[in-house]
N, C-alpha and C. Protein backbone atom coordinates (compact mmCIF):
# COMPACT_ATOMS: atom_id res chain seq x y z
N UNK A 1 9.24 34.41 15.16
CA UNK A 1 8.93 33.03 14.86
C UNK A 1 9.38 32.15 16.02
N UNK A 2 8.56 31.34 16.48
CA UNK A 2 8.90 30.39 17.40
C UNK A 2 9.94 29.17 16.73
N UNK A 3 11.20 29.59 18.10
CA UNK A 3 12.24 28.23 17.45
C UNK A 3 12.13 27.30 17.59
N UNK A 4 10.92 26.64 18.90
CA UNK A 4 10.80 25.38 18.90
C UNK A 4 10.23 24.67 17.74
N UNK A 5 9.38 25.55 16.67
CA UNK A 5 8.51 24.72 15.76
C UNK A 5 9.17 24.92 14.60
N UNK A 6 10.79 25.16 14.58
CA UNK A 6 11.10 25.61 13.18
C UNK A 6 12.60 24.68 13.25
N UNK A 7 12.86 24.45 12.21
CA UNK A 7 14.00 23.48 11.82
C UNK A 7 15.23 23.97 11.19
N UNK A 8 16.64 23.44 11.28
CA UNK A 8 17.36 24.53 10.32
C UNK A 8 17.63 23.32 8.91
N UNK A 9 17.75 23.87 7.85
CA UNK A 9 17.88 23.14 6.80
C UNK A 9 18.67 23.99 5.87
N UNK A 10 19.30 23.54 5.41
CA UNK A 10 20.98 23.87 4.62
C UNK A 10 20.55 23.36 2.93
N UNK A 11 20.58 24.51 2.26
CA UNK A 11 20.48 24.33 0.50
C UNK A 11 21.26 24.80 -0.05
N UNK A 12 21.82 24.54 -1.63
CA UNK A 12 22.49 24.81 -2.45
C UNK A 12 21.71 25.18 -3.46
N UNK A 13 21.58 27.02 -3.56
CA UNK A 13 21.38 28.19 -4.21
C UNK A 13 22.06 28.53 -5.60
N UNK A 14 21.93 28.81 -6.59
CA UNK A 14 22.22 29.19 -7.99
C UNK A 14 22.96 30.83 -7.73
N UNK A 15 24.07 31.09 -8.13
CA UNK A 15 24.41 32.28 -8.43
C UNK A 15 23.28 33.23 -8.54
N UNK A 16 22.80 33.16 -9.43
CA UNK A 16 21.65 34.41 -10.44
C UNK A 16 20.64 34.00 -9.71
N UNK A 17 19.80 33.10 -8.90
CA UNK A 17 18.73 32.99 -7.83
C UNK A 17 18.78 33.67 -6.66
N UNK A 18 20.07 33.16 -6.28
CA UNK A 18 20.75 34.31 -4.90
C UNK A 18 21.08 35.38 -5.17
N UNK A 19 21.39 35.96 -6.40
CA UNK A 19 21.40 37.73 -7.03
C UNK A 19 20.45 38.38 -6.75
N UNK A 20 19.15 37.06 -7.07
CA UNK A 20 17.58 38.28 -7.79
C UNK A 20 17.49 37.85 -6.23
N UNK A 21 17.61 37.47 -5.42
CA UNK A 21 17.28 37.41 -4.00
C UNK A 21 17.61 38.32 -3.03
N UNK A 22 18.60 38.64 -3.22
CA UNK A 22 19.73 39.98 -2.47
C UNK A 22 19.18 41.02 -3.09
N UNK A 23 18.51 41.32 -4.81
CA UNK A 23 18.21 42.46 -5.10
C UNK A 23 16.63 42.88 -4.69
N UNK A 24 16.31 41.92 -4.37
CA UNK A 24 14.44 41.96 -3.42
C UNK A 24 14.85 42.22 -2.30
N UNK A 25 15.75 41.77 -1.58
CA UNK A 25 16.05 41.79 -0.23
C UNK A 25 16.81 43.55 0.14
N UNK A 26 17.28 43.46 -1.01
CA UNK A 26 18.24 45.16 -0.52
C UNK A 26 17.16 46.29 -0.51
N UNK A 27 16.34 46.21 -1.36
CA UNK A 27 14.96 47.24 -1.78
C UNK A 27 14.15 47.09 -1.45
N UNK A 28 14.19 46.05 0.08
CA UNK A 28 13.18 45.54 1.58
C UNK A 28 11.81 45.00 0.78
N UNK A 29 11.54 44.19 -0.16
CA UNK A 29 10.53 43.53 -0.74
C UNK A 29 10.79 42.11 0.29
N UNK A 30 11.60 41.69 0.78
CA UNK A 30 12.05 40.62 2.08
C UNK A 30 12.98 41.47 3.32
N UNK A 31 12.48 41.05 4.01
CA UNK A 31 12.88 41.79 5.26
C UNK A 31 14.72 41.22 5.16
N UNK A 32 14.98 39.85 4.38
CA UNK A 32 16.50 38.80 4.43
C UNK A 32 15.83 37.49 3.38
N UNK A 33 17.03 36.70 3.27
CA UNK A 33 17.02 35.79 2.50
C UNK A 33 15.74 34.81 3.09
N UNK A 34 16.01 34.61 4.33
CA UNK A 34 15.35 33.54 4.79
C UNK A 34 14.02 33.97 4.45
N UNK A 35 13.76 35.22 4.75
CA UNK A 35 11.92 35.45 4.51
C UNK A 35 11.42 35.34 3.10
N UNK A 36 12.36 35.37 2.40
CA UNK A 36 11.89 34.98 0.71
C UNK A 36 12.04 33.58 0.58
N UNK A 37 12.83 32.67 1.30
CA UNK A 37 13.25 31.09 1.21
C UNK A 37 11.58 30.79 2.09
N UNK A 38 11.25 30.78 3.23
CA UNK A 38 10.08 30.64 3.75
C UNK A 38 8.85 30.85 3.20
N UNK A 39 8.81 32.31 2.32
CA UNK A 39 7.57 32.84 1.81
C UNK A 39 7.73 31.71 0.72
N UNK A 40 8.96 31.45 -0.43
CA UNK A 40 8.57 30.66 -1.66
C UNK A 40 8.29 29.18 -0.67
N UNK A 41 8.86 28.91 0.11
CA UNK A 41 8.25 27.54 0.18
C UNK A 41 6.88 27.33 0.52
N UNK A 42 6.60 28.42 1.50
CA UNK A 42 4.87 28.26 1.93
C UNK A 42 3.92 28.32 0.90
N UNK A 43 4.16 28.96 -0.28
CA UNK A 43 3.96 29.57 -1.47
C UNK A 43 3.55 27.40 -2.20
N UNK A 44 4.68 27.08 -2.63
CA UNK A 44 4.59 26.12 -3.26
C UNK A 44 3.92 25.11 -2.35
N UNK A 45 3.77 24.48 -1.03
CA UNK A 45 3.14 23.72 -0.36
C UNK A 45 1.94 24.49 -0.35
N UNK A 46 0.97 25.66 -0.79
CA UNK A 46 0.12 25.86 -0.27
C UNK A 46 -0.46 25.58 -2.15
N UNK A 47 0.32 25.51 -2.85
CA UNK A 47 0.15 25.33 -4.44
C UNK A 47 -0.10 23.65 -4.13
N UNK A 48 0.37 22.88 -3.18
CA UNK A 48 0.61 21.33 -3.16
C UNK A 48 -0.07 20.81 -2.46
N UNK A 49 -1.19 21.47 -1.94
CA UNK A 49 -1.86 21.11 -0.59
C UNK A 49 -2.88 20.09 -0.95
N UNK A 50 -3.76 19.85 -1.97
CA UNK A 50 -4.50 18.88 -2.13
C UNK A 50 -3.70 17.63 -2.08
N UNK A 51 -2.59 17.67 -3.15
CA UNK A 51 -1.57 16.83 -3.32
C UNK A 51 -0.95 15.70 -2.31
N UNK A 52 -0.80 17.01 -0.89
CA UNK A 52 -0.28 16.75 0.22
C UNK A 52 -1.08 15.64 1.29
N UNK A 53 -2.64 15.92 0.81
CA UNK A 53 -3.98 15.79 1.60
C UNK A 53 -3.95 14.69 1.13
N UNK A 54 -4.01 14.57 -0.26
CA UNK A 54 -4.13 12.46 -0.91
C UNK A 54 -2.92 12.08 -0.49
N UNK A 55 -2.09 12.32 -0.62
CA UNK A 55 -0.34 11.35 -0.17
C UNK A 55 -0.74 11.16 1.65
N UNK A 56 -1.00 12.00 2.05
CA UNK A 56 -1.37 11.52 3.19
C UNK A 56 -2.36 10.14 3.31
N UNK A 57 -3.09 10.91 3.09
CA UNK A 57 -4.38 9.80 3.01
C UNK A 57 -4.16 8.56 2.75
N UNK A 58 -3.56 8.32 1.13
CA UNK A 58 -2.65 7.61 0.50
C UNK A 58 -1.58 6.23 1.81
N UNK A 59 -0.73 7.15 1.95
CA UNK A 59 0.14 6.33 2.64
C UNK A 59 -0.49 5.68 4.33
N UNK A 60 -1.63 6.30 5.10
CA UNK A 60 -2.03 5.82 5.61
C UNK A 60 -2.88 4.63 5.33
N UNK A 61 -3.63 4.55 4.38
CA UNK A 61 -4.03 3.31 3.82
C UNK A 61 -3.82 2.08 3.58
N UNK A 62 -2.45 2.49 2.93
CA UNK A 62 -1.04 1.29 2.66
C UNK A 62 -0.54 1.12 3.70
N UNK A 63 -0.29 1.98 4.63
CA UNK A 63 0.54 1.75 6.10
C UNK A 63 0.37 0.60 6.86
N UNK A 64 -0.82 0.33 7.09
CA UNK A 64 -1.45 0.12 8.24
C UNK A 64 -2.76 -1.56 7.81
N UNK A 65 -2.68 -2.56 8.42
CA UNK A 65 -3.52 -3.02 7.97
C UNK A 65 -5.30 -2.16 8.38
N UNK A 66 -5.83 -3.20 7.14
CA UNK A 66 -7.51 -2.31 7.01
C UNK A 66 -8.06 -1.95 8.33
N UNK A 67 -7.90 -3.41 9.05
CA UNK A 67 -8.88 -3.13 10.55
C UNK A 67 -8.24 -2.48 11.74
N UNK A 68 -6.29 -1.91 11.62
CA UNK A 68 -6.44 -1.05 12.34
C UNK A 68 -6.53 0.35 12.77
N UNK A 69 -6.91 0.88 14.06
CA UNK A 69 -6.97 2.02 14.49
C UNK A 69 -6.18 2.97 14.16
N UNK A 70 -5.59 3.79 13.81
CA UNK A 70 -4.88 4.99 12.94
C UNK A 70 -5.76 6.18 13.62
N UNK A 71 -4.62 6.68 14.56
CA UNK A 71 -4.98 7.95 14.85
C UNK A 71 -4.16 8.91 14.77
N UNK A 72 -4.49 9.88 14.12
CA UNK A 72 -3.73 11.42 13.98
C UNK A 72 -3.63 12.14 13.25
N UNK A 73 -3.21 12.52 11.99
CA UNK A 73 -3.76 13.97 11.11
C UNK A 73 -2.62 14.79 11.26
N UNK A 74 -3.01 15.69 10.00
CA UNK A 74 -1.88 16.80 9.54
C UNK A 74 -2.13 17.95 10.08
N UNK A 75 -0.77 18.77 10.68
CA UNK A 75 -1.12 19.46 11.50
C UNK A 75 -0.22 19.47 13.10
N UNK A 76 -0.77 19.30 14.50
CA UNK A 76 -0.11 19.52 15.38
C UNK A 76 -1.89 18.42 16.03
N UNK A 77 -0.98 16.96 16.69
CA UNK A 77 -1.97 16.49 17.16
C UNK A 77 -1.45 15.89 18.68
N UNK A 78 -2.08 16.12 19.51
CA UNK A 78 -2.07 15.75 20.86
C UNK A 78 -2.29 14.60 20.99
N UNK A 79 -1.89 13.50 22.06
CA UNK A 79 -1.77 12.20 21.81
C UNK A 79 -2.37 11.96 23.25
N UNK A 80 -3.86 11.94 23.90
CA UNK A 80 -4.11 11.81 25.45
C UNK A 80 -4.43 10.67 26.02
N UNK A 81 -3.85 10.67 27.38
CA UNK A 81 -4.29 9.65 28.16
C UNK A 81 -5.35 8.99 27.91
N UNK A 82 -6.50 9.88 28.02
CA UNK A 82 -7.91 9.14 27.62
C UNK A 82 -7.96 8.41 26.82
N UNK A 83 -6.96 8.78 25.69
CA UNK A 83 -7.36 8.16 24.26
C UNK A 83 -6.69 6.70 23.99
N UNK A 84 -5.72 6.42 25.17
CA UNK A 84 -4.49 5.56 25.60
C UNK A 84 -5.58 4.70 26.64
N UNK A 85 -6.32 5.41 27.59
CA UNK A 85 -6.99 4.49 28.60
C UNK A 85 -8.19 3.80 27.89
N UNK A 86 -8.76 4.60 26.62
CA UNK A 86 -9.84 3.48 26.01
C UNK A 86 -9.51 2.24 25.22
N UNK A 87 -7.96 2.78 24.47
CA UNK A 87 -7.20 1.75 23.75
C UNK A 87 -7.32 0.65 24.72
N UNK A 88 -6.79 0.70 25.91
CA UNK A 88 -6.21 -0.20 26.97
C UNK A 88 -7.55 -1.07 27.20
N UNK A 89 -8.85 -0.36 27.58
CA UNK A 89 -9.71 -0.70 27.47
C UNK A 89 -10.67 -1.76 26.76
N UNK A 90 -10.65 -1.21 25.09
CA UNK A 90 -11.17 -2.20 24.87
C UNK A 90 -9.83 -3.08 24.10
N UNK A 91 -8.54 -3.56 24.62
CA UNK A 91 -7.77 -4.30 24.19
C UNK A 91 -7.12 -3.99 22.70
N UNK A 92 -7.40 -2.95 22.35
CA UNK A 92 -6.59 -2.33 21.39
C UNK A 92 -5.49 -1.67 21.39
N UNK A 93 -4.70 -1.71 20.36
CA UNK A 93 -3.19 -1.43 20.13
C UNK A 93 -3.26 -0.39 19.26
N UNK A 94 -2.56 0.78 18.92
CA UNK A 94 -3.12 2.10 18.30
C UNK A 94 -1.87 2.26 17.28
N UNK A 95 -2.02 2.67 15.97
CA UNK A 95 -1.14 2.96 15.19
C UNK A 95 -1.43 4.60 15.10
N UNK A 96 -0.29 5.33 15.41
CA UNK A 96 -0.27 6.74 15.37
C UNK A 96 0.35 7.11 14.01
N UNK A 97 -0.29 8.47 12.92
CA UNK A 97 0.37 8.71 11.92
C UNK A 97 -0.08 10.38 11.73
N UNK A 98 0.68 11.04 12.17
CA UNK A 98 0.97 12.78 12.17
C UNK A 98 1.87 13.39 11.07
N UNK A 99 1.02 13.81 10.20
CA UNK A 99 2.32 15.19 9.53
C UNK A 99 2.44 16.52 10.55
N UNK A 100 3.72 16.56 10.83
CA UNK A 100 3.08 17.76 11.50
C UNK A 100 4.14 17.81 13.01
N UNK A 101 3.36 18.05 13.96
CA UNK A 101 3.88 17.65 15.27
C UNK A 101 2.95 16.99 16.42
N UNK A 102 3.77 15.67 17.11
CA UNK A 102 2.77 14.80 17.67
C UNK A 102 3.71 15.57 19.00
N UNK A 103 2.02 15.90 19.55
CA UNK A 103 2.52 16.10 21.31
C UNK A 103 1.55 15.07 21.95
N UNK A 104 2.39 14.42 22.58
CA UNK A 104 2.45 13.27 23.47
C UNK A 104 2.49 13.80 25.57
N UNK A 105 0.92 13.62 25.84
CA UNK A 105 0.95 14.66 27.16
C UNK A 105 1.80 13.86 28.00
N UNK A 106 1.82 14.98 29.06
CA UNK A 106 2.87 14.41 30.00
C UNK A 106 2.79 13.35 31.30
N UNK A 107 1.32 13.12 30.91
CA UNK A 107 0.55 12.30 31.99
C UNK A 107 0.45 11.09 31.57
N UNK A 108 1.09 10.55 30.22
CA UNK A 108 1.08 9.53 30.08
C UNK A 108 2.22 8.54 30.41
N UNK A 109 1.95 7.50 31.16
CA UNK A 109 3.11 7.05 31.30
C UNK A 109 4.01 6.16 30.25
N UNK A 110 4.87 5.79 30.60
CA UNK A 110 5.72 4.71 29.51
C UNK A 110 5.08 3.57 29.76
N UNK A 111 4.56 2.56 30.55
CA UNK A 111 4.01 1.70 30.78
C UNK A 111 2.66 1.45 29.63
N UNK A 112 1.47 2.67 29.81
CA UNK A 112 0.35 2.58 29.22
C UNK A 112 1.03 2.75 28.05
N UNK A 113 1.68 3.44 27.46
CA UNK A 113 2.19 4.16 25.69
C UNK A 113 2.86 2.94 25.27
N UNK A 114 3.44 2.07 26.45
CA UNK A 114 3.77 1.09 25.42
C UNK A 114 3.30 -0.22 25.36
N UNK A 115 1.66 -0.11 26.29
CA UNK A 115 0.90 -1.04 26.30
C UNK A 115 -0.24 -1.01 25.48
N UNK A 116 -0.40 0.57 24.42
CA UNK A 116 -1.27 0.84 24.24
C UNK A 116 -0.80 1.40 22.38
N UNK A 117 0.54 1.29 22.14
CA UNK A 117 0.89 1.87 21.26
C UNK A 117 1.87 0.74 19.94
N UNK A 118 1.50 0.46 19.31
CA UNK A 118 1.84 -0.62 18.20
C UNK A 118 2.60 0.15 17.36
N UNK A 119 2.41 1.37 16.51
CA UNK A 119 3.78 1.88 15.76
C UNK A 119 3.42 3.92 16.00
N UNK A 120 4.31 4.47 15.46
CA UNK A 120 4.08 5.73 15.13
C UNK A 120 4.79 6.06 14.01
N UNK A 121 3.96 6.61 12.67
CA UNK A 121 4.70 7.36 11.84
C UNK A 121 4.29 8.88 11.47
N UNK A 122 5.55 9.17 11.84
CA UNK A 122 5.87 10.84 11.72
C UNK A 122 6.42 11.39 10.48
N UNK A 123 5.74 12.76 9.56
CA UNK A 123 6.48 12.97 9.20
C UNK A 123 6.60 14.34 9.89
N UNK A 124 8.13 14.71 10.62
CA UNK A 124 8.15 15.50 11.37
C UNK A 124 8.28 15.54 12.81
N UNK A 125 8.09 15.66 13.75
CA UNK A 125 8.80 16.34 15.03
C UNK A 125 7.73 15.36 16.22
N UNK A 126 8.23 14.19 17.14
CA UNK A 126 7.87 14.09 18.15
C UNK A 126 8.31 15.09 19.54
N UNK A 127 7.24 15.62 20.11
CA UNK A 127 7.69 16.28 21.59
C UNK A 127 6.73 15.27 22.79
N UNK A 128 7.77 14.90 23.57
CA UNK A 128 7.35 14.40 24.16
C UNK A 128 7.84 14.04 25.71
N UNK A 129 7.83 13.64 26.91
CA UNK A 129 8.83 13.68 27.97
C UNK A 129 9.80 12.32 27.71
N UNK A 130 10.94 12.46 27.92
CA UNK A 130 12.35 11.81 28.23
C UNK A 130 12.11 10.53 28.32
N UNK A 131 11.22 9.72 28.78
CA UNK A 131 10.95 8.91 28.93
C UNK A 131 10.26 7.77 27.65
N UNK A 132 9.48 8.39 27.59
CA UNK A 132 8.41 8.48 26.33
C UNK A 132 9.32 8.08 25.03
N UNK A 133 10.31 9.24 24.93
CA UNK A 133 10.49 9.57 23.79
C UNK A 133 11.80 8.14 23.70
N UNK A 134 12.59 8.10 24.56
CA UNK A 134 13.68 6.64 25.25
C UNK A 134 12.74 5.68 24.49
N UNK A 135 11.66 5.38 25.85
CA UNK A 135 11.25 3.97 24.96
C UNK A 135 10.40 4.01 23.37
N UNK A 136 10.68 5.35 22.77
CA UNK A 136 10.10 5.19 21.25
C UNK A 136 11.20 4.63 20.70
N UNK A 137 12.62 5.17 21.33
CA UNK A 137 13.66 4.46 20.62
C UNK A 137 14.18 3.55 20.65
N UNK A 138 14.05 2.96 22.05
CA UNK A 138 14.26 1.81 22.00
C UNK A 138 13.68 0.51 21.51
N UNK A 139 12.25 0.85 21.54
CA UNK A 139 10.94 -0.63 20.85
C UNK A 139 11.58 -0.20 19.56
N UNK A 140 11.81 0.96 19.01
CA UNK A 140 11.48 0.71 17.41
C UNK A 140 9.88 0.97 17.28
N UNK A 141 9.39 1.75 18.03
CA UNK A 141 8.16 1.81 17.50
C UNK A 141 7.59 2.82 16.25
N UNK A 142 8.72 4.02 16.29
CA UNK A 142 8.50 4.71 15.10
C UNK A 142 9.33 4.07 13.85
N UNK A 143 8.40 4.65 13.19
CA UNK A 143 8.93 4.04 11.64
C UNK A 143 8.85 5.50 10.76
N UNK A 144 9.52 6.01 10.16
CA UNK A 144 9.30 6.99 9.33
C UNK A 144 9.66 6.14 7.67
């Protein structure tokens, strides 16, 4: 599993949950705990996925006024120059909203991103260069 795309997160387990877990895990039905903690969660988000698809949808709606631009999607979405040089273009300001992970290329500068960029909401993981990612924190431009 790639560590860059994975998070560590710390839970509080039931006696008799963590039993029947160790007894799947000892008789290799899970290779370890974690692969039964991963499998049930993918398990229940893939049970939640319509769910997931309207709350998205949902909160972009409410987010954002009607007439603006909202770009990005669930998933892993790239954030490009081009898409920064047409903003600039025709005088638009871009509201970014990713479940997922927003990669932000490296050719963009801080100048255009923050001439071209009005908010970002993430749920989940900006990657982006040093710079970039500075002046997200400093404007306040993300909002989660």
């Amino acid at each position: 599993m790639d560590n860059n795309r994975t998070e560590k997160a710390t839970i509080n387990i039931g006696i008799m949950e963590l039993a029947q877990i160790d007894l799947l895990v000892e008789n290799m039905i899970y290779t370890n705990r974690s692969d039964f903690i991963r499998t049930a969660i993918r398990n229940q988000l893939e049970m939640h996925k319509s769910d997931i698809e309207r709350l998205y949808l949902q909160t972009k709606a409410n987010s954002f006024e009607p007439e603006s631009q909202v770009q990005g999607g669930i998933g892993i979405y790239r954030l490009r120059k081009a898409a920064l040089s047409d903003a600039m273009k025709s005088n638009k300001k871009l509201h970014i909203m990713v479940m997922g992970i927003l990669l932000i290329d490296k050719d963009i500068s801080p100048e255009l991103f923050e001439a071209t960029v009005k908010s970002i909401k993430i749920y989940g993981k900006i990657q982006a260069q040093k710079s970039i990612l500075e002046l997200i924190n400093r404007k306040g431009i993300k909002s989660d």
